[in-house]
Protein backbone atom coordinates (compact mmCIF):
# COMPACT_ATOMS: atom_id res chain seq x y z
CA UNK A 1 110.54 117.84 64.22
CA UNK A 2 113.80 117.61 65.49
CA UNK A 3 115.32 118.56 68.95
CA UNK A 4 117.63 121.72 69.74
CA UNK A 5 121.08 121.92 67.63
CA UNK A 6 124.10 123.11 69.45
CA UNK A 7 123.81 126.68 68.06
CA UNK A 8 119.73 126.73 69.59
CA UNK A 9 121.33 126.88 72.73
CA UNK A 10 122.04 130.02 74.62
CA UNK A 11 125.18 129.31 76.71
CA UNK A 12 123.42 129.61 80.16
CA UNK A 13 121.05 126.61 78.98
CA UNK A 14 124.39 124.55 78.08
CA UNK A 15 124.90 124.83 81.76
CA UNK A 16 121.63 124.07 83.01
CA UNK A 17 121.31 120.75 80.50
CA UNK A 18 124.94 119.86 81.86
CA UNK A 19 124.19 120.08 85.37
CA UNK A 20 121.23 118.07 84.37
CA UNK A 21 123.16 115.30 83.00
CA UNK A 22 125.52 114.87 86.04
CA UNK A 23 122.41 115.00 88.21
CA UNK A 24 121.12 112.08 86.19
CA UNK A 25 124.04 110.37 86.24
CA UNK A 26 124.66 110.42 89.86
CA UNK A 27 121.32 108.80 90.19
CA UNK A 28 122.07 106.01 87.52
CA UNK A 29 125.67 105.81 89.72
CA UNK A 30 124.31 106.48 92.91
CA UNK A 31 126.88 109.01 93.33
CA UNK A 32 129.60 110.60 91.79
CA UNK A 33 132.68 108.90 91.23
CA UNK A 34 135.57 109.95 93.56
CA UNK A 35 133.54 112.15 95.63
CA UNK A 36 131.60 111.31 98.64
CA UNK A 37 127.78 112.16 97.47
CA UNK A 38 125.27 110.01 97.66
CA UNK A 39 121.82 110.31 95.70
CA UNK A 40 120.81 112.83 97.90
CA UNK A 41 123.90 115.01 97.78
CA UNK A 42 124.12 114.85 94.08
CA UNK A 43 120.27 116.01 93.72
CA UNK A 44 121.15 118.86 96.46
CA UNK A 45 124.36 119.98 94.57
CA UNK A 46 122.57 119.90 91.40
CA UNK A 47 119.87 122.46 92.52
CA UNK A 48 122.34 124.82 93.88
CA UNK A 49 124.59 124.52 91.14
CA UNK A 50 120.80 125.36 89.05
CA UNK A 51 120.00 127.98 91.34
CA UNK A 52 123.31 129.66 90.60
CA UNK A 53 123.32 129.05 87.15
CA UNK A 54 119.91 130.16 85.90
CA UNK A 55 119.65 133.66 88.57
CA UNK A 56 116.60 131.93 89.46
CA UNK A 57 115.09 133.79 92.67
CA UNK A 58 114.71 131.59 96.02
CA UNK A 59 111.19 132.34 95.90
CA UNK A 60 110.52 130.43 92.21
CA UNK A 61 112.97 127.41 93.93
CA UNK A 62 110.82 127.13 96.93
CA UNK A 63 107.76 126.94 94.35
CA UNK A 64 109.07 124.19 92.10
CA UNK A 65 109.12 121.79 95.17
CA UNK A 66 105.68 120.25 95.55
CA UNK A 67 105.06 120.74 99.01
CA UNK A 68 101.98 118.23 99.42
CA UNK A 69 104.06 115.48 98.72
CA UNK A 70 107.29 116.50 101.20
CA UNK A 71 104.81 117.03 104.25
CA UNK A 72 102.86 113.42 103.44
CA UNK A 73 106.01 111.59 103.59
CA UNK A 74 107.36 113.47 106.35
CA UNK A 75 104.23 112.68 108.10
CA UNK A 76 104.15 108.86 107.28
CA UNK A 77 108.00 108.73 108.36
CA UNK A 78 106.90 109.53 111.73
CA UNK A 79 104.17 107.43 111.71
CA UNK A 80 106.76 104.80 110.63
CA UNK A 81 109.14 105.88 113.51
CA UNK A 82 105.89 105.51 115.97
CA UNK A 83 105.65 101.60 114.79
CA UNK A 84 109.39 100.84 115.13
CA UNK A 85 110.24 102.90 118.34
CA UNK A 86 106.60 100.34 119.63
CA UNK A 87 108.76 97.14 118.19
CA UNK A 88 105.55 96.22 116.10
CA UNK A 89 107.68 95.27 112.91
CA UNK A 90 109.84 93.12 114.61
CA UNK A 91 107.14 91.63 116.81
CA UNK A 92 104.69 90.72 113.94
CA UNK A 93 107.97 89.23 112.00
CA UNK A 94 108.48 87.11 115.19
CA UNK A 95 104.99 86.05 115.75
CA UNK A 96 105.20 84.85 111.78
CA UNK A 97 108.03 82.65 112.15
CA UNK A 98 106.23 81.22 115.72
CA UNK A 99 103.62 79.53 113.29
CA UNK A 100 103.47 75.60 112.72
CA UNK A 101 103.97 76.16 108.99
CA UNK A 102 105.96 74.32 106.37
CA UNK A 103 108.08 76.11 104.17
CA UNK A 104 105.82 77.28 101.60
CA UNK A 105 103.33 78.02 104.32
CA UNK A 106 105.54 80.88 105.67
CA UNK A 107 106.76 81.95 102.74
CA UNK A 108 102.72 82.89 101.69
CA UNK A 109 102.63 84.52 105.80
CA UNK A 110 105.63 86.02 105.25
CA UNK A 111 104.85 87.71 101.41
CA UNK A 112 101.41 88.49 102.43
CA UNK A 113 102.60 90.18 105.70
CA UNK A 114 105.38 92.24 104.34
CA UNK A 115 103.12 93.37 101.63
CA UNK A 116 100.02 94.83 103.35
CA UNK A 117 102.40 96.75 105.72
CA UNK A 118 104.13 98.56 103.27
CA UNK A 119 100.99 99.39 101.95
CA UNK A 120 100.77 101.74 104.88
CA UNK A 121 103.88 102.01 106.02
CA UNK A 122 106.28 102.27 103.29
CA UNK A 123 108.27 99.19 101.57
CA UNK A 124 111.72 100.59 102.54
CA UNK A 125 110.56 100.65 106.16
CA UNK A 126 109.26 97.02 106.50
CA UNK A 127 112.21 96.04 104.65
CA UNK A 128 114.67 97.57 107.74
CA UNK A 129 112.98 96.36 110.36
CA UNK A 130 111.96 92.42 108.96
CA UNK A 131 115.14 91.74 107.35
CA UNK A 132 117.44 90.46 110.33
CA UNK A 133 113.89 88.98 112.12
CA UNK A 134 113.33 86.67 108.98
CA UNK A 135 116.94 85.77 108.41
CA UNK A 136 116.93 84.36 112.09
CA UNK A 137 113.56 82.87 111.51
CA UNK A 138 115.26 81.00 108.38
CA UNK A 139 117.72 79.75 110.17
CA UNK A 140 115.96 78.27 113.52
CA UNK A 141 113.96 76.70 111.17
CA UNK A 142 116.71 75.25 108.66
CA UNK A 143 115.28 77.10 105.83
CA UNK A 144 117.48 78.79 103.14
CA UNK A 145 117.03 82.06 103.88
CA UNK A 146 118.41 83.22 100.49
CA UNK A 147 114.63 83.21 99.08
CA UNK A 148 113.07 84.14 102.25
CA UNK A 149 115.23 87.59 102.10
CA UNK A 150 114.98 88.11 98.27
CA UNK A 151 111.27 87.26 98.48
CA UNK A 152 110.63 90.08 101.38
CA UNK A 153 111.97 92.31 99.41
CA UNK A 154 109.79 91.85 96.35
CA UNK A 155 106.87 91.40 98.50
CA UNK A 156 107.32 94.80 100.06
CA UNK A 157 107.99 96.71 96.29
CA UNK A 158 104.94 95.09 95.13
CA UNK A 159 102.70 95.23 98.13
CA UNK A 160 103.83 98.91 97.88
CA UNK A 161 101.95 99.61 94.71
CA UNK A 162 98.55 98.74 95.94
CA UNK A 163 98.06 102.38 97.41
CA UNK A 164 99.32 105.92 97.20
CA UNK A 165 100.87 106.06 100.16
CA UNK A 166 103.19 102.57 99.98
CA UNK A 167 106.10 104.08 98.61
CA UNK A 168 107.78 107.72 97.48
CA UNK A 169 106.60 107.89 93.65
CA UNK A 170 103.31 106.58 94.47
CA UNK A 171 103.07 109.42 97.05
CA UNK A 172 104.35 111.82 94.12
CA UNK A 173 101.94 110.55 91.87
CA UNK A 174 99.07 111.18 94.07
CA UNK A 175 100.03 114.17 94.84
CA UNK A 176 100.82 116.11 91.36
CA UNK A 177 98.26 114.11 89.37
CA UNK A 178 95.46 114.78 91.91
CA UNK A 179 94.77 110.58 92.18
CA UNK A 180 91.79 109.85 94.44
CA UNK A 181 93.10 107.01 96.70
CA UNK A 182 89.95 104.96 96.91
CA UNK A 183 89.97 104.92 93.06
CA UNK A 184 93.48 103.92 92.75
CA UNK A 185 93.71 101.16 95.55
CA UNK A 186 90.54 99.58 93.32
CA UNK A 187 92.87 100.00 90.04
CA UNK A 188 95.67 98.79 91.46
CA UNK A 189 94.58 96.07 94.04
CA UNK A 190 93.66 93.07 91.84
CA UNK A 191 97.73 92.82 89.69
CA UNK A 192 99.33 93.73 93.45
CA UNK A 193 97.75 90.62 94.70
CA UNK A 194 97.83 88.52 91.16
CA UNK A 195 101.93 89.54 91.27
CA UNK A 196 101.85 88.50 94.85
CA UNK A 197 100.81 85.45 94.05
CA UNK A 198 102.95 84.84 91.32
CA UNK A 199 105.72 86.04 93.62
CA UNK A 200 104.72 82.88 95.73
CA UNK A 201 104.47 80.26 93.43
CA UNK A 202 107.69 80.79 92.45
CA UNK A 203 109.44 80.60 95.48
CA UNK A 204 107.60 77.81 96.62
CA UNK A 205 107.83 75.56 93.34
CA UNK A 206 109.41 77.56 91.04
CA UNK A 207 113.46 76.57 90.23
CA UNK A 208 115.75 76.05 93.07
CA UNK A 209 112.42 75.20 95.27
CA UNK A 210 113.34 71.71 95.61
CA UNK A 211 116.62 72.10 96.50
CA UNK A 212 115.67 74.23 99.00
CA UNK A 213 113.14 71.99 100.49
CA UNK A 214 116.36 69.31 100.59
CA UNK A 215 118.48 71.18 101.92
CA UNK A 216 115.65 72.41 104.66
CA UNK A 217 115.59 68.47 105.35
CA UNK A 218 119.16 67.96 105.58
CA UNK A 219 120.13 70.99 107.45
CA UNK A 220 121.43 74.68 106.85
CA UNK A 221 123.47 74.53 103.75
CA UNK A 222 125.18 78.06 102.02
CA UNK A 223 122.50 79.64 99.75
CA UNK A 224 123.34 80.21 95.85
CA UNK A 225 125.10 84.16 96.52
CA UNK A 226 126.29 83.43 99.60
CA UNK A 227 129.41 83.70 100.90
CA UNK A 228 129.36 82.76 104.50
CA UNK A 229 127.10 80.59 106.45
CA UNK A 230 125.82 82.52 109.52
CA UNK A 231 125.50 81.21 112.95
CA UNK A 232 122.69 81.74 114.96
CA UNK A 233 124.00 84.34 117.58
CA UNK A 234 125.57 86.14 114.54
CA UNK A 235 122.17 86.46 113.10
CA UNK A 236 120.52 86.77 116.76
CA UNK A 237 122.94 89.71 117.01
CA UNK A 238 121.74 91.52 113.81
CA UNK A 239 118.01 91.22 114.48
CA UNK A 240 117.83 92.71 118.15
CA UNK A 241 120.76 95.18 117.44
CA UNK A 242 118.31 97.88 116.17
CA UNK A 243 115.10 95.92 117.01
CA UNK A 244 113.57 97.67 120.13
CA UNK A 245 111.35 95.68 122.65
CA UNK A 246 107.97 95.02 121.90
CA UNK A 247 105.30 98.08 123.50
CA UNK A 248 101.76 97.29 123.25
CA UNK A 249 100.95 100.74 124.11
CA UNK A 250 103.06 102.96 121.60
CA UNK A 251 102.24 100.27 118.83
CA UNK A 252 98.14 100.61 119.61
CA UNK A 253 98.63 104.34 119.17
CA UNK A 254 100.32 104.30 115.86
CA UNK A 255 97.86 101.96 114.84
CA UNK A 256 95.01 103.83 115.93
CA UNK A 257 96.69 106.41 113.99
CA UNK A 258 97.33 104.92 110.81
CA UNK A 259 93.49 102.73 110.80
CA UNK A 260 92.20 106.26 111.10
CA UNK A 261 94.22 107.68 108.18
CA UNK A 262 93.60 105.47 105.91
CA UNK A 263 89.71 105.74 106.58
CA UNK A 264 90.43 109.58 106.04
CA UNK A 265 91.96 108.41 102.91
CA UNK A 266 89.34 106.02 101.62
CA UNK A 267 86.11 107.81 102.34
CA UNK A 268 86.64 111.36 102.54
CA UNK A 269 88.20 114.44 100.58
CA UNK A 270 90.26 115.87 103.22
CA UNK A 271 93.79 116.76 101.82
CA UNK A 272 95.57 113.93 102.53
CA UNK A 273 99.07 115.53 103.58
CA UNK A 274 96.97 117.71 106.04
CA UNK A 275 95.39 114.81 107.58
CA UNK A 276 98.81 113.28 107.88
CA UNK A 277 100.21 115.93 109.44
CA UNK A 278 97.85 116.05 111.73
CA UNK A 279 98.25 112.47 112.49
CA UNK A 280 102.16 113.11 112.58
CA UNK A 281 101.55 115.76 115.29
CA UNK A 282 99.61 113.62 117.32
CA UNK A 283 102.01 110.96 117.99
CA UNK A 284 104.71 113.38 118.61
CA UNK A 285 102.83 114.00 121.57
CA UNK A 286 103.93 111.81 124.12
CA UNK A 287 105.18 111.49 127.69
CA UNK A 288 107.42 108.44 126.74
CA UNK A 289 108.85 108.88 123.59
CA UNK A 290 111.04 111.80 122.89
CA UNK A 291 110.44 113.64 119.89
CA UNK A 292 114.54 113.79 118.68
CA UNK A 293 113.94 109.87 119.22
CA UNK A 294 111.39 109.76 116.59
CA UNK A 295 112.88 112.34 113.98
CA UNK A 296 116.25 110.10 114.30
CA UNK A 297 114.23 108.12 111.84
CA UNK A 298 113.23 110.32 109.38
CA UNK A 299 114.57 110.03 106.34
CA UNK A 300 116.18 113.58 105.98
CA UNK A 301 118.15 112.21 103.10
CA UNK A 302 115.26 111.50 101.07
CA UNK A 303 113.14 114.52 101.53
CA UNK A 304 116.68 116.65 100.22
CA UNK A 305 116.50 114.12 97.31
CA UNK A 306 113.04 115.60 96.47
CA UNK A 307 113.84 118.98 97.08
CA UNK A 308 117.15 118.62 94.79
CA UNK A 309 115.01 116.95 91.83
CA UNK A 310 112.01 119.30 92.45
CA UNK A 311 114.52 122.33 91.61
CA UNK A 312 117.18 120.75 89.03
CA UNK A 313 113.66 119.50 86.85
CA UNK A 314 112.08 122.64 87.16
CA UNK A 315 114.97 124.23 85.23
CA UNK A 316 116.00 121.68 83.04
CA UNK A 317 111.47 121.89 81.78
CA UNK A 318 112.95 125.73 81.40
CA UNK A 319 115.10 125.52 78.24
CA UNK A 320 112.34 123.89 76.34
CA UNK A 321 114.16 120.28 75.68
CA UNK A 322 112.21 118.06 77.40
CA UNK A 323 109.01 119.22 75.37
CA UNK A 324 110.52 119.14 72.12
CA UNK A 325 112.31 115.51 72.69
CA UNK A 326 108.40 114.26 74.25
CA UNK A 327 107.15 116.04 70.51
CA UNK A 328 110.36 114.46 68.90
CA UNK A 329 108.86 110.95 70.37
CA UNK A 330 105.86 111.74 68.84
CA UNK A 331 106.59 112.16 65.34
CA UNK A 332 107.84 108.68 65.86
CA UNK A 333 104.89 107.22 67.00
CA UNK A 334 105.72 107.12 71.09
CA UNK A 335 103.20 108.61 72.84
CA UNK A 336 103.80 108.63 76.63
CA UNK A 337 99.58 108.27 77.02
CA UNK A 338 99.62 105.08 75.13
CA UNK A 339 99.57 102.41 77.74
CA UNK A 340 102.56 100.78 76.05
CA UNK A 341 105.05 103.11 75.99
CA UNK A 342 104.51 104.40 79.05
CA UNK A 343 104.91 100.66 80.47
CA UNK A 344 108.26 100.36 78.81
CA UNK A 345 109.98 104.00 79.27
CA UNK A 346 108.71 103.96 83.04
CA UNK A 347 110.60 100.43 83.75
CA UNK A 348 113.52 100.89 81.69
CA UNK A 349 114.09 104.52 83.54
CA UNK A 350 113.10 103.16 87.12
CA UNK A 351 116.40 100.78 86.59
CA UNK A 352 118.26 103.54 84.34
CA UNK A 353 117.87 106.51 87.31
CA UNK A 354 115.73 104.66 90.24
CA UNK A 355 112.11 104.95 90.36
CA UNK A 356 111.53 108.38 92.04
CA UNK A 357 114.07 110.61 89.54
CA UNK A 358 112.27 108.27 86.93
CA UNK A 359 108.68 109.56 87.94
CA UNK A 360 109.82 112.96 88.46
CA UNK A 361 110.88 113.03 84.77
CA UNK A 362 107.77 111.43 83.33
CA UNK A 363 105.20 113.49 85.40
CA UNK A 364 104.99 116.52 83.49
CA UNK A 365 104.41 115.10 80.11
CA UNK A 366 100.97 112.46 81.38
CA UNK A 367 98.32 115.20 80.97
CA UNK A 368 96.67 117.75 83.01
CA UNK A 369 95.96 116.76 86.82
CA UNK A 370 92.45 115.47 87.64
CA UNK A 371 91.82 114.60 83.74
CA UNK A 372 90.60 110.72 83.18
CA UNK A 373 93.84 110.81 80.95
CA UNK A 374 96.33 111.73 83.79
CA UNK A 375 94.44 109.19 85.95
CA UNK A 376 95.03 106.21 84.18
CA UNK A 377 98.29 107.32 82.95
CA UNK A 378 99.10 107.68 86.93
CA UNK A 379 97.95 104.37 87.71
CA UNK A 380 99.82 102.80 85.43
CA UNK A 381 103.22 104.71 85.73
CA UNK A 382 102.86 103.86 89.88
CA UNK A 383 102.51 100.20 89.33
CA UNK A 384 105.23 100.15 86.53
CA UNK A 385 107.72 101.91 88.24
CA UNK A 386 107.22 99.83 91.88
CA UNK A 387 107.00 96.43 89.87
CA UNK A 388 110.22 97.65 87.90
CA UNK A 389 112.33 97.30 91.32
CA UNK A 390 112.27 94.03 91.55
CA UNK A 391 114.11 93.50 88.33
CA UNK A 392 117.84 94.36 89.25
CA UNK A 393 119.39 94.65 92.52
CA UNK A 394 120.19 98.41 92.30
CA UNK A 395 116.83 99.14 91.49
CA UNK A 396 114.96 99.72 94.65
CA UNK A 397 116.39 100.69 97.67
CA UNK A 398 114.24 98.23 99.53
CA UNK A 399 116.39 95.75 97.29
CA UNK A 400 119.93 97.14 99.07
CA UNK A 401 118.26 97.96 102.65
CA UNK A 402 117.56 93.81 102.46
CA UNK A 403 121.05 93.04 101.34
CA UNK A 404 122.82 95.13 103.57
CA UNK A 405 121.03 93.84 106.72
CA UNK A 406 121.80 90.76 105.15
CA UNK A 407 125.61 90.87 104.85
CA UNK A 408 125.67 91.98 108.44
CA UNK A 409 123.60 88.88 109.86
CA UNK A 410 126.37 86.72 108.20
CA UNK A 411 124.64 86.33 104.39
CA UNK A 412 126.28 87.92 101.27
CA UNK A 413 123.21 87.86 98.28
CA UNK A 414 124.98 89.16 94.86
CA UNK A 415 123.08 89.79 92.04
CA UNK A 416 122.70 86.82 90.14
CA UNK A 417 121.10 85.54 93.42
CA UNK A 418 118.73 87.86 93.18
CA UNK A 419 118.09 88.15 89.40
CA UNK A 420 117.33 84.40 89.74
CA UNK A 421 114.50 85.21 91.44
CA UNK A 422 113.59 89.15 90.68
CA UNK A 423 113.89 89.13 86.57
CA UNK A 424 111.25 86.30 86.38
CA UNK A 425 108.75 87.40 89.01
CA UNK A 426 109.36 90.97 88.00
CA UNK A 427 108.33 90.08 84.21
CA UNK A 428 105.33 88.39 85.42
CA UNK A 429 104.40 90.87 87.37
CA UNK A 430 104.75 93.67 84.29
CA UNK A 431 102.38 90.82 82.20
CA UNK A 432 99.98 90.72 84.89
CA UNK A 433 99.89 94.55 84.87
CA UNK A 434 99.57 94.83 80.79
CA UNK A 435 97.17 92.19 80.87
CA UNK A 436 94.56 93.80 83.59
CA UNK A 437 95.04 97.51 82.87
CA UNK A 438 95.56 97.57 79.10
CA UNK A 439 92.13 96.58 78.14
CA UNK A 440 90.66 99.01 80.21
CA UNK A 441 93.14 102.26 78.62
């Protein structure tokens, strides 16, 4: 079989696969070049541009958006917003770096803390708010915060993976696959904390650990990647800019909201994006905390990404290519249920086109929702495609929140820095995952 010649083609579906390039390629860019579009503006553009294109009625557009999955993350990003307008990031960060613990001691704190929040609370989240607390942490303590930062980052991506709600394409998975959480936080829990651990060792005696633990000894010295040396109220600036003060009251609440969640989650069959919701509504009631304060942080960008994608996918799947080029794959022996070349076409798109656009493409071609097939398939594509972040810079926005916050405490991390430490712990990771879910596919 081969896929659609040029004369195949009607000339609308020309325009539909072209707009469907550009999409793509703003999210390999992360924009368009010379115009000011972001991700999000590129996916939005796209679906209007498909919308126009194709005749398609508002109606089928509003249908091609899965629903489920915009109201959970909506709902978890005010959740999120409840836990950062308390100060409970930043507090828990602090309380870390209060501990009597040598370097590798709070690097296993810090990993294992940044991990099991953004189990709950989403990896790009944790990143924000910890990122300026452990820089300062590194540097009252002398530590080379280079592997400290790079090493919160990759804790978050991978403690991410160890439930459907940790991140967006996990909460897409879930969602369109049907994935029951309780089954997929016991798939997924033993290579999150394996990866975890490997994550450790190698910042704490991998390369470069003992010239960190020198340089520790001998003072502050510029990390490998860095360009300036920060001071301490430089980086004491940066971590209470956008850090607001500690509340044990708000923080209990969004607690009590999120331990009762994830019970919903874990032993029940209630939807979870209408227990969410419900949750969502619930904090929103307040007497202290203004409701535009809370849907400041919402990430409006994000949920247009989704919408964008949701609509530009639904007609590209129209003209019939992406089913003959997954049948064209076929005939050459690449099946996208086969463990292995899922594993390798979910992290080579997850750095081609980020991890979400990289689900979104996959999704429709892993087998009918609810089936044992679609199950594992899901398991495996969520772990692969949050594991797969870790390997470049660009490819997790956790990765750039990190950096960014970084730059502005006084640190510049390029990416050789960080492919010194994310292309080996990011491999080990993907061996851990072959090794523990292959044998059971």
């Amino acid at each position: 079989m081969t896929l659609l010649s040029a004369p195949d083609l009607p000339l609308p579906d020309w325009g539909v696969v072209a707009v469907f390039a550009i999409v793509y390629l703003g999210m390999f860019l992360g924009g368009l070049p010379r115009l000011k579009l972001d991700r999000s503006g590129v996916a939005l553009l796209g679906a209007i541009a498909m919308i126009a294109l194709t005749g398609m009625p508002l109606q089928e557009a509003a249908r091609a958006v899965d629903l489920p999955t915009l109201v959970l993350l909506f709902a978890f990003m005010v959740v999120s917003a409840q836990m950062r307008l308390g100060g409970f990031y930043a507090e828990v960060t602090r309380a870390v770096g209060r501990m009597p613990l040598a370097r590798e001691g709070l690097l296993a704190v810090l990993i294992a803390v940044a991990a099991a929040l953004s189990a709950v609370f989403s990896n790009d989240v944790i990143c924000l708010a910890m990122t300026p607390v452990v820089a300062r942490i590194c540097l009252e303590r002398r530590l080379d915060p280079l592997p400290c930062l790079v090493g919160l980052a990759c804790a978050a991506n991978i403690g991410s993976a160890a439930t459907l709600i940790g991140n967006p394409q996990n909460m897409l998975i879930g969602s369109l696959l049907d994935l029951p959480f309780a089954g997929y936080v016991r798939a997924a829990l033993v290579p999150v904390v394996l990866s975890l651990v490997a994550l450790w060792a190698w910042l704490a005696f991998g390369p470069g650990a003992r010239r960190a633990r020198s340089a520790a000894a001998a003072g502050p010295a510029p990390p490998a990647g860095a360009a300036v040396v920060p001071t301490l109220p430089t980086v004491a600036s940066a971590a209470d800019a956008d850090s607001p003060a500690f509340d044990r009251w708000q923080t209990a609440k969004g607690l009590a909201v999120a331990a009762t969640l994830m019970l919903v989650f874990l032993f029940t069959g209630w939807p979870r994006e209408v227990a969410a919701l419900v949750g969502a509504g619930v904090l929103l009631l307040s007497r202290r905390l203004h409701s535009a304060q809370v849907m400041g942080y919402v990430d409006w960008p994000l949920l247009l990404l989704f919408i964008g994608l949701f609509v530009v996918n639904h007609a590209f799947q129209g003209t019939g290519l992406a089913a003959q080029a997954v049948a064209w794959l076929a005939a050459q022996g690449v099946h996208l249920h086969e463990p292995g070349a899922l594993l390798v076409l979910g992290v080579a798109l997850s750095n081609l086109v980020s991890n979400v656009p990289a689900v979104m493409l996959l999704l429709p071609h892993l087998g009918e929702a609810g089936s044992a097939a679609a199950h594992d398939a899901g398991v495996l594509l969520a772990l692969a495609s949050t594991f797969a972040g870790n390997l470049l810079l660009v490819g997790s926005i956790a990765n750039l929140i990190v950096v960014d916050l970084a730059e502005k405490a006084g640190l510049r991390i390029d990416w050789a820095a960080h492919a010194r430490i994310g292309v080996p712990v990011t491999l080990i990771s993907l061996a851990i995952l072959w090794g523990w879910l292959a044998p059971m596919a």
